[in-house]
Every structure is written in structure tokens, then in C-alpha cells.
PDB file of N, CA and C in Angstrom:
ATOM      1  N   UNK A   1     100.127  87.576  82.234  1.00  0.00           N
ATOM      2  CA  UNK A   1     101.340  88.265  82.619  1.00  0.00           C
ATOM      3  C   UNK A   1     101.116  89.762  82.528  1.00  0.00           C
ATOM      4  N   UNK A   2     101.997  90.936  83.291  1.00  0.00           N
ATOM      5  CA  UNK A   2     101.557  92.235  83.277  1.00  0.00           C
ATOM      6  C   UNK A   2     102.964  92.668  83.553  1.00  0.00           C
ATOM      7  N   UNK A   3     103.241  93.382  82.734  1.00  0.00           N
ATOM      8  CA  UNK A   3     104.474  93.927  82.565  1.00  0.00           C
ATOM      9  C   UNK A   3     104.491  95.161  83.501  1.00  0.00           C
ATOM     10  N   UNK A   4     105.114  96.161  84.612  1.00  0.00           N
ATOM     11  CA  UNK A   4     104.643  97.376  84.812  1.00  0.00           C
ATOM     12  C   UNK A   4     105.974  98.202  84.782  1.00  0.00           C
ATOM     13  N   UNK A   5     106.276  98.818  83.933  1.00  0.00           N
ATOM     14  CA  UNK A   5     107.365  99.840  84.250  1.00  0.00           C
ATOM     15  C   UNK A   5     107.076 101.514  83.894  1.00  0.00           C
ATOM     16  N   UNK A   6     107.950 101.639  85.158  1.00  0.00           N
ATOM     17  CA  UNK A   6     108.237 103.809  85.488  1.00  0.00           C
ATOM     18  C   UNK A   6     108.475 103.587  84.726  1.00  0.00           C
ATOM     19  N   UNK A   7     107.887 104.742  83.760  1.00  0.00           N
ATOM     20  CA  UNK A   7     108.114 105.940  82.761  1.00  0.00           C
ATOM     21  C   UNK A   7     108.656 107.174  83.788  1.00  0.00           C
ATOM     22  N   UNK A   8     109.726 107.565  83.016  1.00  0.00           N
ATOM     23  CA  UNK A   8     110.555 108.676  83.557  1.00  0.00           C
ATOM     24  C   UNK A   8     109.859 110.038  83.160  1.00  0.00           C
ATOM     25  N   UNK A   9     109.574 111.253  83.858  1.00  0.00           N
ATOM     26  CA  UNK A   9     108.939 112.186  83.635  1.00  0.00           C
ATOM     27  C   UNK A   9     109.369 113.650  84.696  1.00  0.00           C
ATOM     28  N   UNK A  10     110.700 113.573  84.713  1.00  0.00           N
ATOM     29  CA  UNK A  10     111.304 114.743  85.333  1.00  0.00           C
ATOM     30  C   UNK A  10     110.295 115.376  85.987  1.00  0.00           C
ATOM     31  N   UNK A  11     110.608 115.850  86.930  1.00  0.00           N
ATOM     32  CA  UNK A  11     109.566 116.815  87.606  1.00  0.00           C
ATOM     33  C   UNK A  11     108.201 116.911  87.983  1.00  0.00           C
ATOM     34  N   UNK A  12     107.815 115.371  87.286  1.00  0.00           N
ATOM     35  CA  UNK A  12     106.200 114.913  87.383  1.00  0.00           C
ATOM     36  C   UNK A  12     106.207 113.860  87.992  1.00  0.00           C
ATOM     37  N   UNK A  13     104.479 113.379  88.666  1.00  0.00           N
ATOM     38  CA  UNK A  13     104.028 112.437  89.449  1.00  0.00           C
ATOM     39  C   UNK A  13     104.476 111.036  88.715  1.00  0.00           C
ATOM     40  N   UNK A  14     104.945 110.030  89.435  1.00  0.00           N
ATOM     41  CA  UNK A  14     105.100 108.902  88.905  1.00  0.00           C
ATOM     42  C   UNK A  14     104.077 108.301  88.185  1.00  0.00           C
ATOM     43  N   UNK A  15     104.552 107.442  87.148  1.00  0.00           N
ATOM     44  CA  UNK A  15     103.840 106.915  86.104  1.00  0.00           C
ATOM     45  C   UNK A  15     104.388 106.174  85.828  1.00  0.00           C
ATOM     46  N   UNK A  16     103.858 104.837  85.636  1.00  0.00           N
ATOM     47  CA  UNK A  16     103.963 103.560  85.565  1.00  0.00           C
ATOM     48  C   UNK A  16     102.616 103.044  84.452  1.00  0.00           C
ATOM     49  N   UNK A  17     104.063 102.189  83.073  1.00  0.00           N
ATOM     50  CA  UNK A  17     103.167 101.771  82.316  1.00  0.00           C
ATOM     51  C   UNK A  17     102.663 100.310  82.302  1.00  0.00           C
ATOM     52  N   UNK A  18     101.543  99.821  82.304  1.00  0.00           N
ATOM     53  CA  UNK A  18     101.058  98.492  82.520  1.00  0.00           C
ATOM     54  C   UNK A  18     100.970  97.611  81.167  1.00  0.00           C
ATOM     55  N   UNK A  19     101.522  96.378  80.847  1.00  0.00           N
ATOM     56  CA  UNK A  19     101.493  95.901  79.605  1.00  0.00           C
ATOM     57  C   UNK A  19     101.061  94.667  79.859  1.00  0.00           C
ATOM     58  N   UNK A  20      99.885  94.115  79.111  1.00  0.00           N
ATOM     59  CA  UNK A  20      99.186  92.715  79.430  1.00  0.00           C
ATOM     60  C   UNK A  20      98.001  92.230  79.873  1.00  0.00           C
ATOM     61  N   UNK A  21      98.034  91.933  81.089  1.00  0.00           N
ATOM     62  CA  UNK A  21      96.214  91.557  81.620  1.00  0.00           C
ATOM     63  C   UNK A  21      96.352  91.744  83.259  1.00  0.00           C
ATOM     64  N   UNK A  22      95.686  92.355  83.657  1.00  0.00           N
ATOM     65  CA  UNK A  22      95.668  92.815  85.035  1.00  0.00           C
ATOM     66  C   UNK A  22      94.645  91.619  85.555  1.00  0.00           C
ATOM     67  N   UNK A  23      95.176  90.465  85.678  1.00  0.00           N
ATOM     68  CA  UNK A  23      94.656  89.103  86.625  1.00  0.00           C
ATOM     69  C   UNK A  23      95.286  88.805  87.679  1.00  0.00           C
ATOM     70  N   UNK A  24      94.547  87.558  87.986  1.00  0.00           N
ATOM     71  CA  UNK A  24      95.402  86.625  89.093  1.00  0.00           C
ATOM     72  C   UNK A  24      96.424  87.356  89.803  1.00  0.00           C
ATOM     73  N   UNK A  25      97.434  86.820  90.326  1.00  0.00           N
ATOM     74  CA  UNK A  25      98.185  87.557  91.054  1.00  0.00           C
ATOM     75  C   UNK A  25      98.967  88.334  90.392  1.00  0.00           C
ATOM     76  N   UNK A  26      98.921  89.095  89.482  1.00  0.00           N
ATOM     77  CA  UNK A  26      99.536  89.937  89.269  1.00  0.00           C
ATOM     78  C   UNK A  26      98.502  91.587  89.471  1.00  0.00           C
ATOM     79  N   UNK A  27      97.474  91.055  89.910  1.00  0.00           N
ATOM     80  CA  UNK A  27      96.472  92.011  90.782  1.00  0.00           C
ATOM     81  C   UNK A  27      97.273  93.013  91.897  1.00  0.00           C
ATOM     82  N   UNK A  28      97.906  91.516  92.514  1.00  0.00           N
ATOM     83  CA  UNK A  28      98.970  92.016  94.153  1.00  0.00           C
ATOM     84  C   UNK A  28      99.716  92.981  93.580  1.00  0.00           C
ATOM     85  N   UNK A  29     100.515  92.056  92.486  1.00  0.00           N
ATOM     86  CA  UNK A  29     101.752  92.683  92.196  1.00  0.00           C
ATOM     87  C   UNK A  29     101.750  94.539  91.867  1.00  0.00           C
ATOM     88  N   UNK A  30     100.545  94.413  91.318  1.00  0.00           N
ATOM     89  CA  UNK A  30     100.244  95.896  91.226  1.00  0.00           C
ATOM     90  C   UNK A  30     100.060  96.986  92.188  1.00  0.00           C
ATOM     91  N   UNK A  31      99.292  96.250  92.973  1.00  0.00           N
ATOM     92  CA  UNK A  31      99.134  97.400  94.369  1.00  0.00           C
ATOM     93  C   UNK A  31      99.952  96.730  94.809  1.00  0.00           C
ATOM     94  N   UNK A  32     100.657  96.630  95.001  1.00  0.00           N
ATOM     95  CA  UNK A  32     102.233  96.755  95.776  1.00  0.00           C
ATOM     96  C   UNK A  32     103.470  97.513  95.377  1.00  0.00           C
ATOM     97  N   UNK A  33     103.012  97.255  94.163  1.00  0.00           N
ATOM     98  CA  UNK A  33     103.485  98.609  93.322  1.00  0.00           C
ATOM     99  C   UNK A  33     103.152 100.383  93.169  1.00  0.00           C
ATOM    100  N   UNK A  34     101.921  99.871  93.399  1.00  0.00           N
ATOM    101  CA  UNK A  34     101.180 101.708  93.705  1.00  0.00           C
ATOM    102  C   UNK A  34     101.238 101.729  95.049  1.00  0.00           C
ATOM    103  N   UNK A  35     101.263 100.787  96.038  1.00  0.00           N
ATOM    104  CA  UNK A  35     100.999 101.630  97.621  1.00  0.00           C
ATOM    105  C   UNK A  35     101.320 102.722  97.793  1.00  0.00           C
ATOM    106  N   UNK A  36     103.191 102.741  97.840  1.00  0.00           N
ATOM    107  CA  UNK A  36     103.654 103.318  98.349  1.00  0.00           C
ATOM    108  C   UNK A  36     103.592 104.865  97.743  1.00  0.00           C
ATOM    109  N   UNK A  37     103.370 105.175  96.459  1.00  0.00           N
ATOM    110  CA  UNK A  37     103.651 106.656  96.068  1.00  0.00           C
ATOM    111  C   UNK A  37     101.569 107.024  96.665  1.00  0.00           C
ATOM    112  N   UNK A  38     100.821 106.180  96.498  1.00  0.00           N
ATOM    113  CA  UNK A  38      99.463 106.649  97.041  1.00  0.00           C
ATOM    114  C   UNK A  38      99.185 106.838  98.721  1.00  0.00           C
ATOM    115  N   UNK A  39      99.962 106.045  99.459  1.00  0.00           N
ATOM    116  CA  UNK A  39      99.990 106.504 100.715  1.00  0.00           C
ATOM    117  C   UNK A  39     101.100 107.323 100.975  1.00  0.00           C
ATOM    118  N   UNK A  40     102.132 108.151 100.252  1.00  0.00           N
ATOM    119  CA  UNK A  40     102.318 108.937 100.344  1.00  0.00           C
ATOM    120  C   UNK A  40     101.551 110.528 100.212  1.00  0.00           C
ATOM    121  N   UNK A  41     100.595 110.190  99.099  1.00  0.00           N
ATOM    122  CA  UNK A  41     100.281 111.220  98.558  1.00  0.00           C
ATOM    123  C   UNK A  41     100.873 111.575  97.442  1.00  0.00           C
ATOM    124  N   UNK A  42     101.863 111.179  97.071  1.00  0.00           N
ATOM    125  CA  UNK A  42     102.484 111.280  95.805  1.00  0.00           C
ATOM    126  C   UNK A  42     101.619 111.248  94.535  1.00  0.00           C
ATOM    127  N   UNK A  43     101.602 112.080  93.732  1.00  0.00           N
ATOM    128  CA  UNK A  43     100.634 111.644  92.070  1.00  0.00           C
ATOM    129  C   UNK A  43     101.450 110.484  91.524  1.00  0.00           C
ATOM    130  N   UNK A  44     100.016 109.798  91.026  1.00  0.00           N
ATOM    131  CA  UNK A  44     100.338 108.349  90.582  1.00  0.00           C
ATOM    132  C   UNK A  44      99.480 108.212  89.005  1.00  0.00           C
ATOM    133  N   UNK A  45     100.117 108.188  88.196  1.00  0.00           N
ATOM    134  CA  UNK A  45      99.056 107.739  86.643  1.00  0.00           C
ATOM    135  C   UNK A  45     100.010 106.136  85.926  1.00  0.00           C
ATOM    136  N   UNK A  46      98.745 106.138  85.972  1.00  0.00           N
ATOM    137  CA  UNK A  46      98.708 104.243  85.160  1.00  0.00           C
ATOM    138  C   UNK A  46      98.259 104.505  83.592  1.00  0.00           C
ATOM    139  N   UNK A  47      99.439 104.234  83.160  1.00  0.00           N
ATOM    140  CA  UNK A  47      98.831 104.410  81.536  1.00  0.00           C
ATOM    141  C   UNK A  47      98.439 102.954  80.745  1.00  0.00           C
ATOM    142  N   UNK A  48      97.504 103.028  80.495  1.00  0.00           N
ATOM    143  CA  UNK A  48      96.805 101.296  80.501  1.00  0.00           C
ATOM    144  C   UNK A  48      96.158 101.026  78.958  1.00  0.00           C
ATOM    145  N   UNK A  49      96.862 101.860  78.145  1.00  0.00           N
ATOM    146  CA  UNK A  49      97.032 101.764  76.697  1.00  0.00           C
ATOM    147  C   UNK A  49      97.319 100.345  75.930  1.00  0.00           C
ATOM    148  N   UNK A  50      98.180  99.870  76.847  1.00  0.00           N
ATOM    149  CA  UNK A  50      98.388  98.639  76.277  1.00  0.00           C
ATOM    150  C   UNK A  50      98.274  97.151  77.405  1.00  0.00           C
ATOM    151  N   UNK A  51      97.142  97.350  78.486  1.00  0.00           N
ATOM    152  CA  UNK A  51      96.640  96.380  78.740  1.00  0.00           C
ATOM    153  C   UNK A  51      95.194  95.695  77.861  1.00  0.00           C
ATOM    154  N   UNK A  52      95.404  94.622  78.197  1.00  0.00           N
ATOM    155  CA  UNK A  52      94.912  93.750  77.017  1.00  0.00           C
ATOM    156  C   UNK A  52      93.442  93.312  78.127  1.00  0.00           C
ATOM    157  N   UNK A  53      93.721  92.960  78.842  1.00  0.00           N
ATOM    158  CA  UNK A  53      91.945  92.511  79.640  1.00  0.00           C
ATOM    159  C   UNK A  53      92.214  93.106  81.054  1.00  0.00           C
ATOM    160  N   UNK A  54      91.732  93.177  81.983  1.00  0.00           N
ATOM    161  CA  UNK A  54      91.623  92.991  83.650  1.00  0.00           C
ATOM    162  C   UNK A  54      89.940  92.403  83.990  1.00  0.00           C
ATOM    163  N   UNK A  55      90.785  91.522  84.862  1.00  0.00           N
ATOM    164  CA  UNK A  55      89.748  90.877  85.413  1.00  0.00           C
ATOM    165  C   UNK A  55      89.052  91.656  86.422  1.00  0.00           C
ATOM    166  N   UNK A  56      87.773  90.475  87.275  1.00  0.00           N
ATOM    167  CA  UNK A  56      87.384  91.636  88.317  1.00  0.00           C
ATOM    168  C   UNK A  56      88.076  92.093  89.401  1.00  0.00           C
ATOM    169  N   UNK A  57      88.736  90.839  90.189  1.00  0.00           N
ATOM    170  CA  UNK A  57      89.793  91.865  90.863  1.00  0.00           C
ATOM    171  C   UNK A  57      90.645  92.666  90.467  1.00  0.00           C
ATOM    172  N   UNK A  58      90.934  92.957  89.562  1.00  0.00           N
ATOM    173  CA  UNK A  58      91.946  93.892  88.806  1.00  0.00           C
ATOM    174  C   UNK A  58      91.083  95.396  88.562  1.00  0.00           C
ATOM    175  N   UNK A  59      90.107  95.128  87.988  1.00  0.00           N
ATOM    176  CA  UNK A  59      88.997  96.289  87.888  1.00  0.00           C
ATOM    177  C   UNK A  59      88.763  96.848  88.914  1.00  0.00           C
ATOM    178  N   UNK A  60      88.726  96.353  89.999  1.00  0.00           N
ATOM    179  CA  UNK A  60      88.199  96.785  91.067  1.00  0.00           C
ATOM    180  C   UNK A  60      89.636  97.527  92.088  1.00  0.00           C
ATOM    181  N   UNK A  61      90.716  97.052  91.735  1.00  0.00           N
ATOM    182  CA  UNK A  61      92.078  97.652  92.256  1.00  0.00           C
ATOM    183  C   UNK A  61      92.041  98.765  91.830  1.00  0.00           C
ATOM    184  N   UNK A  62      91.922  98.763  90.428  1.00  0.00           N
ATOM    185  CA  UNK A  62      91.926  99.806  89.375  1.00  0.00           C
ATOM    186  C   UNK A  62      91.233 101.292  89.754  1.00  0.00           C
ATOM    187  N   UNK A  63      89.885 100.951  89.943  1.00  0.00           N
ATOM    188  CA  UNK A  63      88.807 101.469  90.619  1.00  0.00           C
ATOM    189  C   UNK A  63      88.891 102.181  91.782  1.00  0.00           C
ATOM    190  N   UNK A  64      89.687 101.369  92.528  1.00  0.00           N
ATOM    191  CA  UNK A  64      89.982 101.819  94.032  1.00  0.00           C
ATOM    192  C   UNK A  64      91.057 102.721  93.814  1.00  0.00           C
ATOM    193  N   UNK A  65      92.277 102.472  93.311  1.00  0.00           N
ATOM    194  CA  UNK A  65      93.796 103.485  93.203  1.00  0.00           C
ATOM    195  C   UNK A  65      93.058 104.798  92.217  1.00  0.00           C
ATOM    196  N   UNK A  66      91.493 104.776  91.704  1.00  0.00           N
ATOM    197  CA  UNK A  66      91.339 106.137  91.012  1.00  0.00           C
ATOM    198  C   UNK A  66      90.833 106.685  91.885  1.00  0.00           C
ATOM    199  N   UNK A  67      89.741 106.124  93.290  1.00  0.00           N
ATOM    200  CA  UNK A  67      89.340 106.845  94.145  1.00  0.00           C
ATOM    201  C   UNK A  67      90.300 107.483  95.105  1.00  0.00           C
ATOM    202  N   UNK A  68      91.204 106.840  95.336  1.00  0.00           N
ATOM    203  CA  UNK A  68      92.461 107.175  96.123  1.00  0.00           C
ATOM    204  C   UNK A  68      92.874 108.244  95.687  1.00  0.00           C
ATOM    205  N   UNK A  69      93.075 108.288  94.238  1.00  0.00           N
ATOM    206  CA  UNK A  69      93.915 109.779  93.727  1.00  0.00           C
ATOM    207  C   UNK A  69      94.536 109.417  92.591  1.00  0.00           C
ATOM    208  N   UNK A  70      94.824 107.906  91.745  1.00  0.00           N
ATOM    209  CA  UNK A  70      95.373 107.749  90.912  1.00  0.00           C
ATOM    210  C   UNK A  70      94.733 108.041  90.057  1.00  0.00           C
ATOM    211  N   UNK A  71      95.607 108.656  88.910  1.00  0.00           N
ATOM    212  CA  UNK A  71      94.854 109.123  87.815  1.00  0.00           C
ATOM    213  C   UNK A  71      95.368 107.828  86.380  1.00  0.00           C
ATOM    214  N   UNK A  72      93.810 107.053  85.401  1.00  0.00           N
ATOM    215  CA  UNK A  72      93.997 106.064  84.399  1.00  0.00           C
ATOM    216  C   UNK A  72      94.490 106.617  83.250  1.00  0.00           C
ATOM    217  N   UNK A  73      94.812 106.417  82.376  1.00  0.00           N
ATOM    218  CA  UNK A  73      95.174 107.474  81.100  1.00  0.00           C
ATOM    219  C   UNK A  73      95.311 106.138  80.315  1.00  0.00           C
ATOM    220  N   UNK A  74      94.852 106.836  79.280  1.00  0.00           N
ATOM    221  CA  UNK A  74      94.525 105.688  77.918  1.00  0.00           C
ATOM    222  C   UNK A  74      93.917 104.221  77.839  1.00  0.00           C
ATOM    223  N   UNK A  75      93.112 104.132  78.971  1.00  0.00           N
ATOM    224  CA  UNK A  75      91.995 103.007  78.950  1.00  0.00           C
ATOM    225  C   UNK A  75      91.480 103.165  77.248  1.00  0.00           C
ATOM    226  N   UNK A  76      91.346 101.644  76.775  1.00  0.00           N
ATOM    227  CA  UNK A  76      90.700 101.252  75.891  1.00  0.00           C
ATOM    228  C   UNK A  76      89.144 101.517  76.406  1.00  0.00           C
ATOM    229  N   UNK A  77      88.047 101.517  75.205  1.00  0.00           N
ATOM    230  CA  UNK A  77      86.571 101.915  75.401  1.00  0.00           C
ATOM    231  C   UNK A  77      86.159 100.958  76.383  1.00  0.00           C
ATOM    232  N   UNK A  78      86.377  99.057  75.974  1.00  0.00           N
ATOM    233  CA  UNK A  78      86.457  98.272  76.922  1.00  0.00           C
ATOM    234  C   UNK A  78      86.781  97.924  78.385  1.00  0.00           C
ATOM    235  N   UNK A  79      88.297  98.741  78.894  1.00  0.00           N
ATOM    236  CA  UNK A  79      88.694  98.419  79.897  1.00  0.00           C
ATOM    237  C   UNK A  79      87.538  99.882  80.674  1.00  0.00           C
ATOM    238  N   UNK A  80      87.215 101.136  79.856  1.00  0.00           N
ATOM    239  CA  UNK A  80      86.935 102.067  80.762  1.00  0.00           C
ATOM    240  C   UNK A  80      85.427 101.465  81.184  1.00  0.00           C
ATOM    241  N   UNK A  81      84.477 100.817  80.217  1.00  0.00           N
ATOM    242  CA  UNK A  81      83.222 100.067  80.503  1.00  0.00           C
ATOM    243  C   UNK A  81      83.156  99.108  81.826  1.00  0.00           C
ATOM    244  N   UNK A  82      84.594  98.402  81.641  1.00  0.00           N
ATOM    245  CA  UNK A  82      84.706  97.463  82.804  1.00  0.00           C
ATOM    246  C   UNK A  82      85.233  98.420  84.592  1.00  0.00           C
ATOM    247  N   UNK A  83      85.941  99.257  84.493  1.00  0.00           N
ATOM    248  CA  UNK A  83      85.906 100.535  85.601  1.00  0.00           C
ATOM    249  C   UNK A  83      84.702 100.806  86.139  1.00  0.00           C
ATOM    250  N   UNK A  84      83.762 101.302  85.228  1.00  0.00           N
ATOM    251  CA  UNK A  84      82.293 101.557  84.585  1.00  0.00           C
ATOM    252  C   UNK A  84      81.375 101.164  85.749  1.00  0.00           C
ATOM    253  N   UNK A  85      81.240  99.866  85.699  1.00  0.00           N
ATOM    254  CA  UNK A  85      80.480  98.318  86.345  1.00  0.00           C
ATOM    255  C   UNK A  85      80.401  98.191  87.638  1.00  0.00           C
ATOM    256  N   UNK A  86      82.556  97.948  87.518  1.00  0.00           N
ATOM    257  CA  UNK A  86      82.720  97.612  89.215  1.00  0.00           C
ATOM    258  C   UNK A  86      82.453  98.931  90.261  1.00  0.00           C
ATOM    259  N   UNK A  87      82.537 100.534  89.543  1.00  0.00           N
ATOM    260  CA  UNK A  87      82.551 101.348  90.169  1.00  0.00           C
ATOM    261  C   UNK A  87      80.972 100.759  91.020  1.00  0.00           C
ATOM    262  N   UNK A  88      80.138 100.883  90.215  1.00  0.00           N
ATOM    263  CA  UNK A  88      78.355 100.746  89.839  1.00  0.00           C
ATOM    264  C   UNK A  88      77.951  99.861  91.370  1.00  0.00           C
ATOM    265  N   UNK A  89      78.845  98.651  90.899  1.00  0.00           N
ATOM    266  CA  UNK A  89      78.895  97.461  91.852  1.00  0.00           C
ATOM    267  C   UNK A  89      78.788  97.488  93.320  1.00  0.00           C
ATOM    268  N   UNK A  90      80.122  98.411  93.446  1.00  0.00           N
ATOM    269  CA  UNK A  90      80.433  98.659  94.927  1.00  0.00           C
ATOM    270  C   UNK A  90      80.125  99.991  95.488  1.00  0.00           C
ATOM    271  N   UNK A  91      79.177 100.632  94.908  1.00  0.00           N
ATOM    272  CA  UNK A  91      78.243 101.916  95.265  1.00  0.00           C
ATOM    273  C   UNK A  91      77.076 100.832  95.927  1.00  0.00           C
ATOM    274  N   UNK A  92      76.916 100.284  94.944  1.00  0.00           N
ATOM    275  CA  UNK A  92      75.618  99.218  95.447  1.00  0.00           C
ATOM    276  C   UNK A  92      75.581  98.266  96.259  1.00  0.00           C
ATOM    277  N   UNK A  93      76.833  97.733  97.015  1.00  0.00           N
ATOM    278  CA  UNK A  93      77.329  96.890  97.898  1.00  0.00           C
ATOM    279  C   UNK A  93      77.143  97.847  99.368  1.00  0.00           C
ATOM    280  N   UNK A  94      77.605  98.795  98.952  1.00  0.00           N
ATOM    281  CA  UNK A  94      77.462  99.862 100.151  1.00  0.00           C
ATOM    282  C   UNK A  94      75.862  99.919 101.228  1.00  0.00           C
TER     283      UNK A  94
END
């Protein structure tokens, strides 16, 4: 399960906090949640302090919404290792 709620921040880029495990379909649920302020252009930060695992599709969403422009804030040492990988991965897929 992955909890995601706006954090309110007057005058600043939206931010949305993630609580749980970035799996299964709640992968979607996420970028469906970031589309819209990233194809705006809008600033987008994911504070991921209190996600607990992400899988690889989740890592790799993750990965992608930082190349886009989203900015991660408070990755555990773990979740930033797993960013880490898939970045690694799909340089090398290329």
C-alpha cells in the first residue's frame, strides 16, 4: 500500500508525501499523480522519508520523474542505492 499526500507549502512547488512501498500498482497510481504538475513544468518534490521498499518498477518511475525535473528528498541510504542501479541499468539498455 502507498499512501501519497500534498503537503501544503504556500508559494512553493508541489510536494507530495509518499508513505509505504512503491509496488505493484500503486507504481500507476503514482505517476498519475505526478503527470500532471511535470508536464506542466510545475516543481514537483517527493519526500520519500517514510517509504518502506520500491520495487523495480517503482525505482525506475522514481528515476524517470528525477530526470524529468522531480526533485527526491529524504531517500533512505537503501532506497537512494536502489535509484543508484536502475539509473546504471537504463544508461546501459541504451
Amino acid at each position: 500500500m502507498l499512501k501519497i499526500s500534498q503537503v501544503e507549502q504556500p508559494g512553493q512547488q508541489l510536494v507530495f508525501k509518499l508513505e509505504g512501498r512503491v509496488v505493484g500498482p500503486w507504481v500507476g497510481e503514482l505517476q498519475r499523480a505526478c503527470e500532471p504538475s511535470i508536464n506542466a513544468g510545475n516543481g514537483l518534490t517527493l519526500d520519500l522519508m517514510e517509504v518502506a521498499f520500491v520495487d523495480v518498477p517503482g525505482a525506475a518511475l522514481l528515476a524517470n520523474l528525477q530526470r524529468r525535473g522531480a526533485k527526491l528528498s529524504n531517500a533512505t541510504p537503501f532506497l537512494k542505492e536502489q535509484l543508484k542501479r536502475t539509473g546504471r541499468r537504463a544508461r546501459a539498455a541504451r
